[in-house]
PDB file of N, CA and C in Angstrom:
ATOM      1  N   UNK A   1      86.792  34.381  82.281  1.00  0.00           N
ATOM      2  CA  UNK A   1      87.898  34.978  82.951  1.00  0.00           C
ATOM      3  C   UNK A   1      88.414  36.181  82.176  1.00  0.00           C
ATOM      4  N   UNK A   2      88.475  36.379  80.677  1.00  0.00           N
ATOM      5  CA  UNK A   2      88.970  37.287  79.945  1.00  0.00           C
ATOM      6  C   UNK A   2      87.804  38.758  80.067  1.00  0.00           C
ATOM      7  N   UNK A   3      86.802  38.267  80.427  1.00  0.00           N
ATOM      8  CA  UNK A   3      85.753  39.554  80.359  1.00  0.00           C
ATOM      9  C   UNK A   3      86.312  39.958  81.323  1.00  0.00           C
ATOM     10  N   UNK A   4      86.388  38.876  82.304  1.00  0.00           N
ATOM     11  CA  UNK A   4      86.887  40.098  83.768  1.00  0.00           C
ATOM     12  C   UNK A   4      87.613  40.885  84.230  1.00  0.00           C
ATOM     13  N   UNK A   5      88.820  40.581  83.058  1.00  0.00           N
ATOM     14  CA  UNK A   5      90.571  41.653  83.416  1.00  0.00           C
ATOM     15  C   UNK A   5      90.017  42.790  82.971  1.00  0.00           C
ATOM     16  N   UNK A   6      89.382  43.088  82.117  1.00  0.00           N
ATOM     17  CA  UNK A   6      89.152  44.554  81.329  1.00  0.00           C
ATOM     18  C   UNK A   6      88.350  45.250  82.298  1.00  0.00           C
ATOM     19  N   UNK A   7      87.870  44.650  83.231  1.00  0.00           N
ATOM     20  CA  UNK A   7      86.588  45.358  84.274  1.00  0.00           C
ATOM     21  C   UNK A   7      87.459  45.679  85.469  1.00  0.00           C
ATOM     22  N   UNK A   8      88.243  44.650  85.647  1.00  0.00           N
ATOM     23  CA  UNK A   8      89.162  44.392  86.947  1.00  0.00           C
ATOM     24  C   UNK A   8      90.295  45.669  86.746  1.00  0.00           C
ATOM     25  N   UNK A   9      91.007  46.046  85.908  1.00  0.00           N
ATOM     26  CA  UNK A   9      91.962  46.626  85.581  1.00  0.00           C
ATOM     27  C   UNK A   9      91.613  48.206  85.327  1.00  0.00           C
ATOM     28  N   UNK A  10      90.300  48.120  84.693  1.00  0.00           N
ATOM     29  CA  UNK A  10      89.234  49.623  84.857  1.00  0.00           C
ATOM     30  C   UNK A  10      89.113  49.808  86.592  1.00  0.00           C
ATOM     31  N   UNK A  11      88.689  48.854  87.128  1.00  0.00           N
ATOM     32  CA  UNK A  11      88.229  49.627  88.592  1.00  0.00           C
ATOM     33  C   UNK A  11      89.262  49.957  89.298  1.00  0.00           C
ATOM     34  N   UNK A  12      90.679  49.100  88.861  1.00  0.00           N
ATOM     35  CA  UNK A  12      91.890  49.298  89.637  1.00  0.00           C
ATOM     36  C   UNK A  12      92.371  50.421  89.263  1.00  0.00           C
ATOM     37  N   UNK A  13      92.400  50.920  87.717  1.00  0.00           N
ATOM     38  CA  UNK A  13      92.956  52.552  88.005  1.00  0.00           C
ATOM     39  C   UNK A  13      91.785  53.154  88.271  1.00  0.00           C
ATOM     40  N   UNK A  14      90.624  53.592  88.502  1.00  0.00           N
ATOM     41  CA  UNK A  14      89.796  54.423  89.117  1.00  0.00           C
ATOM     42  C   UNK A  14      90.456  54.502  90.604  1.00  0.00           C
ATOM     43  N   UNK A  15      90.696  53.483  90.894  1.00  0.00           N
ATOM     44  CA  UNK A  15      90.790  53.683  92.530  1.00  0.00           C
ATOM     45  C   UNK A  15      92.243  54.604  92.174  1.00  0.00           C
ATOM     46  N   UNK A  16      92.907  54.336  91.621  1.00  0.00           N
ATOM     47  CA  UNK A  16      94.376  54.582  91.341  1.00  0.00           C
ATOM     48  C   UNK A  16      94.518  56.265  91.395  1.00  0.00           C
ATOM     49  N   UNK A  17      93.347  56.386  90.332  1.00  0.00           N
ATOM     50  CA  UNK A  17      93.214  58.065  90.093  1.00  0.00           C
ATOM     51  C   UNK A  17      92.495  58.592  91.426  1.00  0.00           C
ATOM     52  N   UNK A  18      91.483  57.776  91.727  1.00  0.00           N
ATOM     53  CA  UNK A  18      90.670  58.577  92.799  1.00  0.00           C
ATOM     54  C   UNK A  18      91.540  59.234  94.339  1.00  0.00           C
ATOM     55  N   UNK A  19      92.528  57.738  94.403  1.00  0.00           N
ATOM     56  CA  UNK A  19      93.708  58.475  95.620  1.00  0.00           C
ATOM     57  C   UNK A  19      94.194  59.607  95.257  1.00  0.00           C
ATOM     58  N   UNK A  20      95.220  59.175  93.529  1.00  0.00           N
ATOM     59  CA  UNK A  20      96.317  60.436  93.527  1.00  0.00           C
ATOM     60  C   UNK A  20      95.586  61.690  93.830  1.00  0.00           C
ATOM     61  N   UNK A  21      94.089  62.009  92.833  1.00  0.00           N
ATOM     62  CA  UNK A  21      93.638  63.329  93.055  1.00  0.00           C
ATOM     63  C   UNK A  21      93.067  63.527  94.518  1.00  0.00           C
ATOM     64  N   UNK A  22      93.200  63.032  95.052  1.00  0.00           N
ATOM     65  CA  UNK A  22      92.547  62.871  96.488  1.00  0.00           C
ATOM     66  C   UNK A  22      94.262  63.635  97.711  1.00  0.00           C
ATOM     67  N   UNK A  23      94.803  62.979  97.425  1.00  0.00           N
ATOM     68  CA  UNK A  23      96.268  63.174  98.268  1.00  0.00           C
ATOM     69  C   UNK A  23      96.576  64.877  97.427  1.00  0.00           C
ATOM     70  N   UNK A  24      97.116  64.562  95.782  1.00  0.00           N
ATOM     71  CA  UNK A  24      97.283  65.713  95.144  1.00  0.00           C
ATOM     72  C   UNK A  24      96.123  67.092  96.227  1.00  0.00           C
ATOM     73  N   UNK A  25      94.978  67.088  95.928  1.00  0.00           N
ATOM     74  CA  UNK A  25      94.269  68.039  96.372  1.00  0.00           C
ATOM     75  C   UNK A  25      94.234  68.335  98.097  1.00  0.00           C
ATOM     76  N   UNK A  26      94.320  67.637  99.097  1.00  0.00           N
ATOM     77  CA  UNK A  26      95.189  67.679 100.286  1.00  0.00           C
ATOM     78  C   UNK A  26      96.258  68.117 100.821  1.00  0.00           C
ATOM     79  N   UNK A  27      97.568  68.035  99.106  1.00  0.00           N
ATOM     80  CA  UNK A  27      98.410  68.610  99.841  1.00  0.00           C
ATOM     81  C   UNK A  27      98.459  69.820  98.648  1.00  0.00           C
ATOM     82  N   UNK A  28      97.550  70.539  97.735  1.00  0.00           N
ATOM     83  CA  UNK A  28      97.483  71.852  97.582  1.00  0.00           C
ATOM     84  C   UNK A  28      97.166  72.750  98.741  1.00  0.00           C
ATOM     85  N   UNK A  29      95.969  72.120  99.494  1.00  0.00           N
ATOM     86  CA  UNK A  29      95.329  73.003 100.564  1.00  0.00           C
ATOM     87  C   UNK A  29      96.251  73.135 101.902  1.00  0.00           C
ATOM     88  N   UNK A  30      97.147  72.312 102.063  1.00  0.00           N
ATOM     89  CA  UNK A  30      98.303  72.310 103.080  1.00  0.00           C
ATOM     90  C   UNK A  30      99.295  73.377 102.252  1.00  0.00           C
ATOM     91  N   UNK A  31      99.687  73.282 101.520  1.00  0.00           N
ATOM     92  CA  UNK A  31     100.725  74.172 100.702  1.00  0.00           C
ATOM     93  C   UNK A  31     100.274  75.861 100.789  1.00  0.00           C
ATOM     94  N   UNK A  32      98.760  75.819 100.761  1.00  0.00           N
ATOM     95  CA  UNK A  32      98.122  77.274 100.472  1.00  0.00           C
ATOM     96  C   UNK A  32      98.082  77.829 101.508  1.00  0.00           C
ATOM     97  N   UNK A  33      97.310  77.073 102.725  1.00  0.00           N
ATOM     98  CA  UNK A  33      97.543  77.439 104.291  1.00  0.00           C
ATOM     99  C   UNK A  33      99.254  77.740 104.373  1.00  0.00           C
ATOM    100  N   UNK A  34     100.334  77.529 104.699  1.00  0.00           N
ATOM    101  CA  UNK A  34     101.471  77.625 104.323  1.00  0.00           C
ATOM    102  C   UNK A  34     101.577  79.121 104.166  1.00  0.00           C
ATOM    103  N   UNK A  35     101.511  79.122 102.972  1.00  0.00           N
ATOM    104  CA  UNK A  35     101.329  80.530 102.029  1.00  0.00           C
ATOM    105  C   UNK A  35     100.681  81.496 102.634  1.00  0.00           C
ATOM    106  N   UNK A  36      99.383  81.173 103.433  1.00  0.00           N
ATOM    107  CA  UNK A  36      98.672  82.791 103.717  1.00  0.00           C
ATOM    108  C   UNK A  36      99.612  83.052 105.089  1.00  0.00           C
ATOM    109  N   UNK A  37     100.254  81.709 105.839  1.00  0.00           N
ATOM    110  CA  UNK A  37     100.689  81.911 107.312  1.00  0.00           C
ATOM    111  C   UNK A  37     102.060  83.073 106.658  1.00  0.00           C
ATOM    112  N   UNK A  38     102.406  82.539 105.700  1.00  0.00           N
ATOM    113  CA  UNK A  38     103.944  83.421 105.666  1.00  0.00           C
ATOM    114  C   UNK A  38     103.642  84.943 105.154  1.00  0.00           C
ATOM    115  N   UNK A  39     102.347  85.129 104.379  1.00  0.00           N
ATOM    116  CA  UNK A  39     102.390  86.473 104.556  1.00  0.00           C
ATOM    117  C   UNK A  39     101.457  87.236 105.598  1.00  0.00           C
ATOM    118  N   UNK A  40     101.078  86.229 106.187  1.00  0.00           N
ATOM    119  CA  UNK A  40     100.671  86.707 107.688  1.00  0.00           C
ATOM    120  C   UNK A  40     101.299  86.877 108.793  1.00  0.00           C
ATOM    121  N   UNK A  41     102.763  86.797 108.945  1.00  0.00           N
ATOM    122  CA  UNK A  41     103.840  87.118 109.299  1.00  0.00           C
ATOM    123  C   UNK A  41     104.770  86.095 109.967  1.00  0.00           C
ATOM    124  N   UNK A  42     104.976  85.472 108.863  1.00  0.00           N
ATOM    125  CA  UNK A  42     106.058  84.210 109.428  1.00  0.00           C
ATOM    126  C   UNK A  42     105.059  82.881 109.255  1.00  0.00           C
ATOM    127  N   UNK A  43     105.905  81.553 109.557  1.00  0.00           N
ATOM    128  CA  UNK A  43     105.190  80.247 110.073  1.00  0.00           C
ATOM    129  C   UNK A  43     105.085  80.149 111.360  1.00  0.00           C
ATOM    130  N   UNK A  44     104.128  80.994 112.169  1.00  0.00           N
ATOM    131  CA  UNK A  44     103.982  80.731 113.708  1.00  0.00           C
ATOM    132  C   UNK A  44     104.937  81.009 114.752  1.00  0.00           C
ATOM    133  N   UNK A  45     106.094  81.569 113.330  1.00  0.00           N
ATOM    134  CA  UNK A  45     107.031  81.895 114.489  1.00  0.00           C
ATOM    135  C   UNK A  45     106.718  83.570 116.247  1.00  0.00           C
ATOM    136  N   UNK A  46     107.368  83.302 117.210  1.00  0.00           N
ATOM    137  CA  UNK A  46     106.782  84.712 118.204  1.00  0.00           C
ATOM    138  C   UNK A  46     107.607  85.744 117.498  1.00  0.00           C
ATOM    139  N   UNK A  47     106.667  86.672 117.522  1.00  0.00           N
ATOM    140  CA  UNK A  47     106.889  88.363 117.186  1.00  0.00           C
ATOM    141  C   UNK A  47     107.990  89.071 117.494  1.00  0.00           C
ATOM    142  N   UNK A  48     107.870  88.917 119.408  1.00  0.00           N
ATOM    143  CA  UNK A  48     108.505  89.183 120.211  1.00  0.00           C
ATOM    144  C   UNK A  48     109.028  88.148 121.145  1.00  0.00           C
ATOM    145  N   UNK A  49     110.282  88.308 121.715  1.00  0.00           N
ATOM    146  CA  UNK A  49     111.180  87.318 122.339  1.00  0.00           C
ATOM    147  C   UNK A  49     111.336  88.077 123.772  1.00  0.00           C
ATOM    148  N   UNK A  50     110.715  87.826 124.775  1.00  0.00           N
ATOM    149  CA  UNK A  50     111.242  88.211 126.370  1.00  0.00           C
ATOM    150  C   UNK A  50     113.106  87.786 126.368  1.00  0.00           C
ATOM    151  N   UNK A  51     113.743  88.585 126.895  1.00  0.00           N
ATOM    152  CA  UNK A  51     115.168  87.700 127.010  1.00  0.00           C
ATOM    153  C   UNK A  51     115.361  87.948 128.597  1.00  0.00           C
ATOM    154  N   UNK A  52     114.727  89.194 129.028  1.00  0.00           N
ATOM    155  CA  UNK A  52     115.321  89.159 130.633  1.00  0.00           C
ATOM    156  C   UNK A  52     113.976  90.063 130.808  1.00  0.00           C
ATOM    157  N   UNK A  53     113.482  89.682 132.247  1.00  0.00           N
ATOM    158  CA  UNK A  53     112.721  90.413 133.505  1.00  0.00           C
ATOM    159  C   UNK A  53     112.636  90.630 134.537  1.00  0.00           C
ATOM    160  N   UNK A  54     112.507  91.179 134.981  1.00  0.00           N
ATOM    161  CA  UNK A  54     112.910  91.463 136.625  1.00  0.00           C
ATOM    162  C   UNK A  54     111.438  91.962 137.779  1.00  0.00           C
ATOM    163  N   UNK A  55     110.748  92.261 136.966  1.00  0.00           N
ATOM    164  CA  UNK A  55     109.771  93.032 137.319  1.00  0.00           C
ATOM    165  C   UNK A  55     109.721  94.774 137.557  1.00  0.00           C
ATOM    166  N   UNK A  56     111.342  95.086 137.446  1.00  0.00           N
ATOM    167  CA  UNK A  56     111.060  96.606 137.277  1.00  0.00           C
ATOM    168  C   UNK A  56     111.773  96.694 135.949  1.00  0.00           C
ATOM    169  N   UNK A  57     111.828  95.878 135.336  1.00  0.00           N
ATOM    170  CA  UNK A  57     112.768  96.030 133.517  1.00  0.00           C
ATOM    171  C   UNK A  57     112.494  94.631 132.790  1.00  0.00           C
ATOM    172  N   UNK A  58     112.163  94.975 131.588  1.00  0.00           N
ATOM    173  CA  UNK A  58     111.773  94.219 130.729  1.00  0.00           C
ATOM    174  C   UNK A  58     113.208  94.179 128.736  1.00  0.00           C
ATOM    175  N   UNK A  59     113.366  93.529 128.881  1.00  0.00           N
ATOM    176  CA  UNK A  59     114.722  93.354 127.471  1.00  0.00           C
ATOM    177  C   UNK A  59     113.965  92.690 126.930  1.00  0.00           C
ATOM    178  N   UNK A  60     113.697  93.034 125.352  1.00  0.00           N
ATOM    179  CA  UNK A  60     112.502  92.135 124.495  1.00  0.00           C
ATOM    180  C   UNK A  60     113.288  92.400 123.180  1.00  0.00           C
ATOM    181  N   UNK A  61     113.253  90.931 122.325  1.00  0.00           N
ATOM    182  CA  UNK A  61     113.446  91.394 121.240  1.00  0.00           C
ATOM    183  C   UNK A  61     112.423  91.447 120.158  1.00  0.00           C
ATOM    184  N   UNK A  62     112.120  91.865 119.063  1.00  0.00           N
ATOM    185  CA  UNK A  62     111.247  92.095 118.152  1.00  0.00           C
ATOM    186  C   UNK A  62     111.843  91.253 117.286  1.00  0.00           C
ATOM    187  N   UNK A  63     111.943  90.745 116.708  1.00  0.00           N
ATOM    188  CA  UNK A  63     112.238  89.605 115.925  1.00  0.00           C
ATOM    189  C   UNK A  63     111.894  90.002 114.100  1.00  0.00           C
ATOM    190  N   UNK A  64     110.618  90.925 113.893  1.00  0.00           N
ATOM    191  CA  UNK A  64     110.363  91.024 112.592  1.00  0.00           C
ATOM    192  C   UNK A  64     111.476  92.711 112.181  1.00  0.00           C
ATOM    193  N   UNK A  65     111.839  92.922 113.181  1.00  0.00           N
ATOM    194  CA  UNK A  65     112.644  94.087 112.979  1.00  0.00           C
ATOM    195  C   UNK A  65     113.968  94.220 113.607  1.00  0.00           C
ATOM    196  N   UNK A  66     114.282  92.945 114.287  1.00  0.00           N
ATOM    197  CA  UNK A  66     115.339  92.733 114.833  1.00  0.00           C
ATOM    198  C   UNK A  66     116.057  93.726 115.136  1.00  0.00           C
ATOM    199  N   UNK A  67     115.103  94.074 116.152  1.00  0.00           N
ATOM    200  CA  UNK A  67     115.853  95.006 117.619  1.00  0.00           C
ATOM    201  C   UNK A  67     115.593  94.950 118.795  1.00  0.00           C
ATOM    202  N   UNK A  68     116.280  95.385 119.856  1.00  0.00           N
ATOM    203  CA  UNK A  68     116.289  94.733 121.094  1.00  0.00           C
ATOM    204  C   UNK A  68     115.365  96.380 121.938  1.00  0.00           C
ATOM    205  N   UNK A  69     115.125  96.256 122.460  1.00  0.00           N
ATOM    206  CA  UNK A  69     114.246  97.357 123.702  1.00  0.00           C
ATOM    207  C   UNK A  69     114.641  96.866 124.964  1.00  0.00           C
ATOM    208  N   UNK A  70     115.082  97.842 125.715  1.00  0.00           N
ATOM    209  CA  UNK A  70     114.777  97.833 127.400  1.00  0.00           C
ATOM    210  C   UNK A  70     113.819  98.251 128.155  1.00  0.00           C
ATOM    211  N   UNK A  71     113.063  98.313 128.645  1.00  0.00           N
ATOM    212  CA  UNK A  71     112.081  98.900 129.416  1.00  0.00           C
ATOM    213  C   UNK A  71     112.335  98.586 130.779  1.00  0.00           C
ATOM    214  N   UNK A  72     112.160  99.879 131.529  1.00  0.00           N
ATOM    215  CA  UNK A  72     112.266 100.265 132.874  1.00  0.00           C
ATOM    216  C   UNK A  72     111.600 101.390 133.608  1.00  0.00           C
ATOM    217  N   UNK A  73     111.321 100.918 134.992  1.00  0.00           N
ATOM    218  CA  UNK A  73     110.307 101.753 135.672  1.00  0.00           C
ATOM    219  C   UNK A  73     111.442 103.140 135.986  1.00  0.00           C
ATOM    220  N   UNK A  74     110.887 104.242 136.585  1.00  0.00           N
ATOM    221  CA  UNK A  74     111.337 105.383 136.995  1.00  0.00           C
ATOM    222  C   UNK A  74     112.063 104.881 138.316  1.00  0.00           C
ATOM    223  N   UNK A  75     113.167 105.618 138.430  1.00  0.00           N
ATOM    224  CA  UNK A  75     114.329 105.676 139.578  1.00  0.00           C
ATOM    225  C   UNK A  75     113.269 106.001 140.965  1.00  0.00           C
ATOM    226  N   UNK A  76     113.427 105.020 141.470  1.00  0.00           N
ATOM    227  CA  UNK A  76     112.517 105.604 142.888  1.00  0.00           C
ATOM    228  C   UNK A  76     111.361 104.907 142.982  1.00  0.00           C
ATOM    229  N   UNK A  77     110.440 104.773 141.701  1.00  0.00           N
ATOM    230  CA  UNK A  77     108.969 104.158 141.572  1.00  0.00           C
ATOM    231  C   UNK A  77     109.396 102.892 142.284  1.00  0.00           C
ATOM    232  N   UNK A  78     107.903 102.828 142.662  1.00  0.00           N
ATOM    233  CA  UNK A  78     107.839 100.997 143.411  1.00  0.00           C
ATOM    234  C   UNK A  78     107.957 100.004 142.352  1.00  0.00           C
ATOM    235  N   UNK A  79     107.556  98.892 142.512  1.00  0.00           N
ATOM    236  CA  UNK A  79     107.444  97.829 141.868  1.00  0.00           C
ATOM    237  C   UNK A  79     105.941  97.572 140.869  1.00  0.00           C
ATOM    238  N   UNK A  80     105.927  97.356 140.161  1.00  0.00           N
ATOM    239  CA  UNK A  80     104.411  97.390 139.521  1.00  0.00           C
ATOM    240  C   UNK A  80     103.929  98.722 138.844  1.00  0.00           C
ATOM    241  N   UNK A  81     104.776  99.538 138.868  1.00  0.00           N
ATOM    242  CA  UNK A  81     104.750 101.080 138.019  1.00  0.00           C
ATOM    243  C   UNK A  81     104.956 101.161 136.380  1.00  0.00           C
ATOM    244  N   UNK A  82     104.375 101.982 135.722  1.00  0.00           N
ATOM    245  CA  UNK A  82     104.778 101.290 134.490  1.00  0.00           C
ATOM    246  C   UNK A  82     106.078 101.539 133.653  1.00  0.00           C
ATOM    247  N   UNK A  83     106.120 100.189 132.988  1.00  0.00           N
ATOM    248  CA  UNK A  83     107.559 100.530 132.050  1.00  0.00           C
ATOM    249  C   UNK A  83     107.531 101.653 131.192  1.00  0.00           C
ATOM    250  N   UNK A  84     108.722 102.275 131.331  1.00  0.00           N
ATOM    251  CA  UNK A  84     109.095 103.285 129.508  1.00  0.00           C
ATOM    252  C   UNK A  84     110.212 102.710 129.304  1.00  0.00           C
ATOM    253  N   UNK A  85     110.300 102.819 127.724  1.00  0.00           N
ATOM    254  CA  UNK A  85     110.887 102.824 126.961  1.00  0.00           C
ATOM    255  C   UNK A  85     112.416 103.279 127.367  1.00  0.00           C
ATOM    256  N   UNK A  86     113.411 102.572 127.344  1.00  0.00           N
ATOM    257  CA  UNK A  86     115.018 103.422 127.870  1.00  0.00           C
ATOM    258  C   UNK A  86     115.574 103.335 126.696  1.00  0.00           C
ATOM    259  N   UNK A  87     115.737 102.233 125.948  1.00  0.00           N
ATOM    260  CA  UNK A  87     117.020 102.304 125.245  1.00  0.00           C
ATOM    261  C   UNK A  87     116.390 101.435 123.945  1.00  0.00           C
ATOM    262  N   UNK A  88     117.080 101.401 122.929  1.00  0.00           N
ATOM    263  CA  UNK A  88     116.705 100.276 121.923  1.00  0.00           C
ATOM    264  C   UNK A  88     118.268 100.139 121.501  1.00  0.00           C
ATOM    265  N   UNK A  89     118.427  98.673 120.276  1.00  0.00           N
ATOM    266  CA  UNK A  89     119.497  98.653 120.000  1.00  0.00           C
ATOM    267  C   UNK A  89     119.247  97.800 118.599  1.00  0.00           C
ATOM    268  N   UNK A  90     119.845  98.101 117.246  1.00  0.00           N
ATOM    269  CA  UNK A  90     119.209  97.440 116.219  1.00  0.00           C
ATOM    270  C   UNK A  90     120.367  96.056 115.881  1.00  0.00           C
ATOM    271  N   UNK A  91     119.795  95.191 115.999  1.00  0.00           N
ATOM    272  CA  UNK A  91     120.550  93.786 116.324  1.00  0.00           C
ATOM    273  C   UNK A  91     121.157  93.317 114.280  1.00  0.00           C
ATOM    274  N   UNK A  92     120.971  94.168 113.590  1.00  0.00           N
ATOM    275  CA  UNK A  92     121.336  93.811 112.106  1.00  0.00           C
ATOM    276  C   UNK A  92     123.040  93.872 112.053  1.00  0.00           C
ATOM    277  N   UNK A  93     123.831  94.935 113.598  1.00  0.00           N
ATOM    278  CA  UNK A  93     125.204  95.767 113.311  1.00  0.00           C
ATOM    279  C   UNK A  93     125.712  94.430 114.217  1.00  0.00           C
ATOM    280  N   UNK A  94     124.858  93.421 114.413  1.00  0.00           N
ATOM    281  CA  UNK A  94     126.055  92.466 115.441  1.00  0.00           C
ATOM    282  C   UNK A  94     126.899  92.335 114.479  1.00  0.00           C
ATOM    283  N   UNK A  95     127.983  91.779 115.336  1.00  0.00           N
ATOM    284  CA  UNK A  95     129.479  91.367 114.720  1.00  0.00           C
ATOM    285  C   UNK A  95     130.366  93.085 114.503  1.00  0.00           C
ATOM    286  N   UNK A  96     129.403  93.470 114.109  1.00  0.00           N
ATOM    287  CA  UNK A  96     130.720  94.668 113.313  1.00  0.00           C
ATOM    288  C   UNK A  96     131.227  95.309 115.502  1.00  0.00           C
ATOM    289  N   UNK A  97     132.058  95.673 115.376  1.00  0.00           N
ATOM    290  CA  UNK A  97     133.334  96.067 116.278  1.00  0.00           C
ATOM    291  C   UNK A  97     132.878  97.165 117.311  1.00  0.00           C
ATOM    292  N   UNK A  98     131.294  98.157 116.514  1.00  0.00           N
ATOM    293  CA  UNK A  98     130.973  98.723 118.030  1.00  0.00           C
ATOM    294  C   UNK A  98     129.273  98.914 117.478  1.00  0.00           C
ATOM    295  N   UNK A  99     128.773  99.052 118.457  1.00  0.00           N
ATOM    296  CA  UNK A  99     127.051  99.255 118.095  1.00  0.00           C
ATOM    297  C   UNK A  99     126.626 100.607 119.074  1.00  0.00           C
ATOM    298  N   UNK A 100     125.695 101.234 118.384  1.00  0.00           N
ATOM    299  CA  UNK A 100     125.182 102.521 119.293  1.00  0.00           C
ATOM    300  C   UNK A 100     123.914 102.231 119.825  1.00  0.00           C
ATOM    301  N   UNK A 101     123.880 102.506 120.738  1.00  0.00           N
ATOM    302  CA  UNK A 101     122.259 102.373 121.633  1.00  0.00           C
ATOM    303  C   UNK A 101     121.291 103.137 121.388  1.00  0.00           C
ATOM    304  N   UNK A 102     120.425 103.552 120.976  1.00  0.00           N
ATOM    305  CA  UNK A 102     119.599 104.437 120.771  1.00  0.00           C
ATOM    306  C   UNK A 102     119.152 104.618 122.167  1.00  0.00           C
ATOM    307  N   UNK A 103     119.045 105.457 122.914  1.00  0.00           N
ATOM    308  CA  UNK A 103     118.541 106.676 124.037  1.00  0.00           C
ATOM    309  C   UNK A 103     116.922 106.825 123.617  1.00  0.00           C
ATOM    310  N   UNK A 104     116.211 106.561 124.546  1.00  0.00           N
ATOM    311  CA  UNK A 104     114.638 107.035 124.881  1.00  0.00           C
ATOM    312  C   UNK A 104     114.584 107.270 126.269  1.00  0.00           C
ATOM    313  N   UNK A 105     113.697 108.499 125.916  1.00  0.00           N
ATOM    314  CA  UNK A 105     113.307 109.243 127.554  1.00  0.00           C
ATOM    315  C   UNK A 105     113.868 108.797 128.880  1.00  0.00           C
ATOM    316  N   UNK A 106     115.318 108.982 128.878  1.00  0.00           N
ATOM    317  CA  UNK A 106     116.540 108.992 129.820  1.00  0.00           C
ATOM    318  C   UNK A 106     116.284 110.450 130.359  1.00  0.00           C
ATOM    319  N   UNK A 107     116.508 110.510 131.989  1.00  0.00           N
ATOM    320  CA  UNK A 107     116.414 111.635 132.487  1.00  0.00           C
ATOM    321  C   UNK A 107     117.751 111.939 132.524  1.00  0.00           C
ATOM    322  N   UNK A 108     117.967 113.161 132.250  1.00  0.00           N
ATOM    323  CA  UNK A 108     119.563 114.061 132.404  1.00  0.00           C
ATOM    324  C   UNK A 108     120.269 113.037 131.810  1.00  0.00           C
ATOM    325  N   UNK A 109     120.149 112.525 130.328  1.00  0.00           N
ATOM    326  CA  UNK A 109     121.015 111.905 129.783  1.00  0.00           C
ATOM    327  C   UNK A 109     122.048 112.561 128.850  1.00  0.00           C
ATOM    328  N   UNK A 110     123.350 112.360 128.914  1.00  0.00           N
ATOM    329  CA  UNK A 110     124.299 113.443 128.281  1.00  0.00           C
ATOM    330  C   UNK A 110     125.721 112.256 127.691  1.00  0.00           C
ATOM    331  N   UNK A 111     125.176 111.794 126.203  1.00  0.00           N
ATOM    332  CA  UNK A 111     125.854 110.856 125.753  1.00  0.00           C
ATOM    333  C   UNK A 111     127.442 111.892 125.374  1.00  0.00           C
ATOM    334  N   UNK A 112     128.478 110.355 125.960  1.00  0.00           N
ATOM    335  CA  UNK A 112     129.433 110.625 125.776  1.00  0.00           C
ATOM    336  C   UNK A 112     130.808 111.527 124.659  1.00  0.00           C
ATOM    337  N   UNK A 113     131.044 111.775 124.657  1.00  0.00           N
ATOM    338  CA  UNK A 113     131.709 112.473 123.349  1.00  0.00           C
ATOM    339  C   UNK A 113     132.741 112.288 122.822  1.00  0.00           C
TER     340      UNK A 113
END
């Protein structure tokens, strides 16, 4: 019986070690994946955020630059024409008391004074 604890107690930490480095090395390679996702731009989070559509205007936010865009077809165009660019707005000035819109290719646009 005494030969056998020294054999018994050897195979029990082998197994002992063989898990930890087993789990240990599992969750390096989970940790590293991790790592390349965040400088691959975020954890899976979307780029861009739809907030409203209509089919002749599109409001999107960008999320890695946190700003908002409008897009809208030309005054008159049908439905299915393509979007430009109207307005942007940089979403960092929320809270503060007034925000400016940035203006893109507005026809006869003549900001206020």
């Amino acid at each position: 019986m005494k030969k056998m604890w020294p054999w018994g107690a050897f195979l029990g930490l082998a197994i002992v070690v063989a898990v930890g480095v087993l789990l240990a090395s599992t969750r390096s390679n989970a940790l590293a994946g991790a790592k390349e996702e965040d400088k691959a731009g975020g954890a899976g989070g979307a780029h861009y955020t739809v907030v409203m559509t209509e089919g002749h205007n599109l409001l999107v936010t960008d999320n890695a630059t946190s700003k908002l865009y409008f897009y809208t077809i030309d005054k008159d165009a049908p439905l299915g024409s393509p979007l430009k660019l109207r307005a942007s707005l940089d979403l960092t000035k929320v809270g503060q008391e007034e925000i400016r819109i940035t203006a893109h290719n507005l026809e006869k646009f003549e900001p206020k004074k």
